[in-house]
Protein backbone atom coordinates (compact mmCIF):
# COMPACT_ATOMS: atom_id res chain seq x y z
CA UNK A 1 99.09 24.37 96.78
CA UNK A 2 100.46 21.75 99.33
CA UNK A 3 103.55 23.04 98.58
CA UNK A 4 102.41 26.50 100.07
CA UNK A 5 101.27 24.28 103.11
CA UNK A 6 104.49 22.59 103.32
CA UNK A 7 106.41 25.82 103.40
CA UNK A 8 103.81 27.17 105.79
CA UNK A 9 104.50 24.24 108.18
CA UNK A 10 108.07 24.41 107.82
CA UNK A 11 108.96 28.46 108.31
CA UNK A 12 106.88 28.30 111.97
CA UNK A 13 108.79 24.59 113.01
CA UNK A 14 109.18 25.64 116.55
CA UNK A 15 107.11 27.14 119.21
CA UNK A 16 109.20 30.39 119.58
CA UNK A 17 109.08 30.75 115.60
CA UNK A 18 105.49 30.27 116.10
CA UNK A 19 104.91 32.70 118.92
CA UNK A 20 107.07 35.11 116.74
CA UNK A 21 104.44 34.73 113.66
CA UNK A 22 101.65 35.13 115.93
CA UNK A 23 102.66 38.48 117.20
CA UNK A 24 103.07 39.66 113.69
CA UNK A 25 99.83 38.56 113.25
CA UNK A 26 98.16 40.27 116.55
CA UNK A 27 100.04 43.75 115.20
CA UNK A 28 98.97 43.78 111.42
CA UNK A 29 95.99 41.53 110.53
CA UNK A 30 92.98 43.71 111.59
CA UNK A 31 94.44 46.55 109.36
CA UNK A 32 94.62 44.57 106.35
CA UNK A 33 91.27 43.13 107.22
CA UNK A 34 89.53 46.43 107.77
CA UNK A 35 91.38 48.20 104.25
CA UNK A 36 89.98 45.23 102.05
CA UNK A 37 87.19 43.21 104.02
CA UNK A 38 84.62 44.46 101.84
CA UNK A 39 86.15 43.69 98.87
CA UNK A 40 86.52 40.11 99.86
CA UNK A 41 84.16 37.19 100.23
CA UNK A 42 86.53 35.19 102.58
CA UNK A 43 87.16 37.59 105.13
CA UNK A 44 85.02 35.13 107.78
CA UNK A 45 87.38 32.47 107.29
CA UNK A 46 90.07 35.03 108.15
CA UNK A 47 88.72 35.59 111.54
CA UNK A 48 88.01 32.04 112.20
CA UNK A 49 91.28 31.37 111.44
CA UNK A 50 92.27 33.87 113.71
CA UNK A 51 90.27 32.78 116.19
CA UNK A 52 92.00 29.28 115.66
CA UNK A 53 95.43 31.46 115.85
CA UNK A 54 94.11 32.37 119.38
CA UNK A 55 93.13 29.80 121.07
CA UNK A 56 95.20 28.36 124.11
CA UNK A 57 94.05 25.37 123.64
CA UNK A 58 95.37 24.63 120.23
CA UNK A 59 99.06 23.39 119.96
CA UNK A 60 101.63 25.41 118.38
CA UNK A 61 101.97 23.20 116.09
CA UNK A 62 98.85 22.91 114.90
CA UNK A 63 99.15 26.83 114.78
CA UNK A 64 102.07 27.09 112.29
CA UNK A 65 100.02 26.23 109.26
CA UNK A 66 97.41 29.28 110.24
CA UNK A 67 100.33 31.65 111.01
CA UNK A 68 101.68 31.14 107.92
CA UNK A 69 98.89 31.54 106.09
CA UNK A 70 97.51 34.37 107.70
CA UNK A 71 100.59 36.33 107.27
CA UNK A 72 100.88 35.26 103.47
CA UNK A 73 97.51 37.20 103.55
CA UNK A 74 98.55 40.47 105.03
CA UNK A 75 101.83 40.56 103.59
CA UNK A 76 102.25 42.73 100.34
CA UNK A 77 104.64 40.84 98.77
CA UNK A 78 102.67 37.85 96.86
CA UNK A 79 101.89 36.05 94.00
CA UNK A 80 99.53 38.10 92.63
CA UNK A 81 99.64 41.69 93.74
CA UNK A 82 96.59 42.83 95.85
CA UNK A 83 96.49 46.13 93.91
CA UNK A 84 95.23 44.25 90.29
CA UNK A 85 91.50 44.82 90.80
CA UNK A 86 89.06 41.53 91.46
CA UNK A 87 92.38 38.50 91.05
CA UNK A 88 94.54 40.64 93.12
CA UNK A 89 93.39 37.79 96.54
CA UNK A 90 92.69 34.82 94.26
CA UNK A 91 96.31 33.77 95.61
CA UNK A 92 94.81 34.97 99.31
CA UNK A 93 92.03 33.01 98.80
CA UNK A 94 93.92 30.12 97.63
CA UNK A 95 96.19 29.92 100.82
CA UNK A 96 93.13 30.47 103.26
CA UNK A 97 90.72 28.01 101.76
CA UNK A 98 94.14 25.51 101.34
CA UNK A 99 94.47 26.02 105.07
CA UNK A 100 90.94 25.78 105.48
CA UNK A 101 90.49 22.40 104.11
CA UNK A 102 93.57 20.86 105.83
CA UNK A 103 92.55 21.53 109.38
CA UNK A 104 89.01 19.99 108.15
CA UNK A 105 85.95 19.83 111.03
CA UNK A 106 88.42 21.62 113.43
CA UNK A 107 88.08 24.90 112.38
CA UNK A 108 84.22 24.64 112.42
CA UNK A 109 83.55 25.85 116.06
CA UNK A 110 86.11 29.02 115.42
CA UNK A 111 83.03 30.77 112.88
CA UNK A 112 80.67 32.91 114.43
């Protein structure tokens, strides 16, 4: 899973790559979240991640890792296809809670 991380870290190196995520994010997260947020448990850390996404006073840097993440989770195209009922976001879940752990007591104050 750190590998995930790594590549994470590593597509969103610069601030204009990150700013370029986050917009992708802002346009196409909320649909994906309303189409499957009752059919997953996680979907909290998704908008506390966001929230983390959002705020100004976060670096980019420390951004990258979320943006990656949180487009891995709307994207379509993953390792295991969101269609297969019930294991279709155990990949989704993977990446967030991977995320999750990395950024540690920082992403406390982002839940609701």
């Amino acid at each position: 899973m750190n590998t995930k991380l790594d590549e994470f870290e590593e597509q969103f190196n610069t601030e204009e790559e990150a700013q370029k995520g986050s917009q992708y994010v802002e346009e196409n997260l909320w649909s994906k979240v309303e189409k499957v947020g009752n059919k997953i448990r996680f979907a909290k850390d998704v908008k506390a991640l966001y929230r983390y996404m959002r705020d100004k006073y976060v670096p980019w840097y420390r951004k990258s890792i979320v943006i990656g993440a949180l487009i891995y989770f709307i994207s379509p195209i993953d390792a295991i296809p969101d269609l297969a009922p019930l294991i279709g976001y155990l990949d989704d879940l993977g990446v967030i809670a991977a995320v999750i752990k990395f950024l540690g007591s920082e992403i406390l104050p982002y839940y609701d």
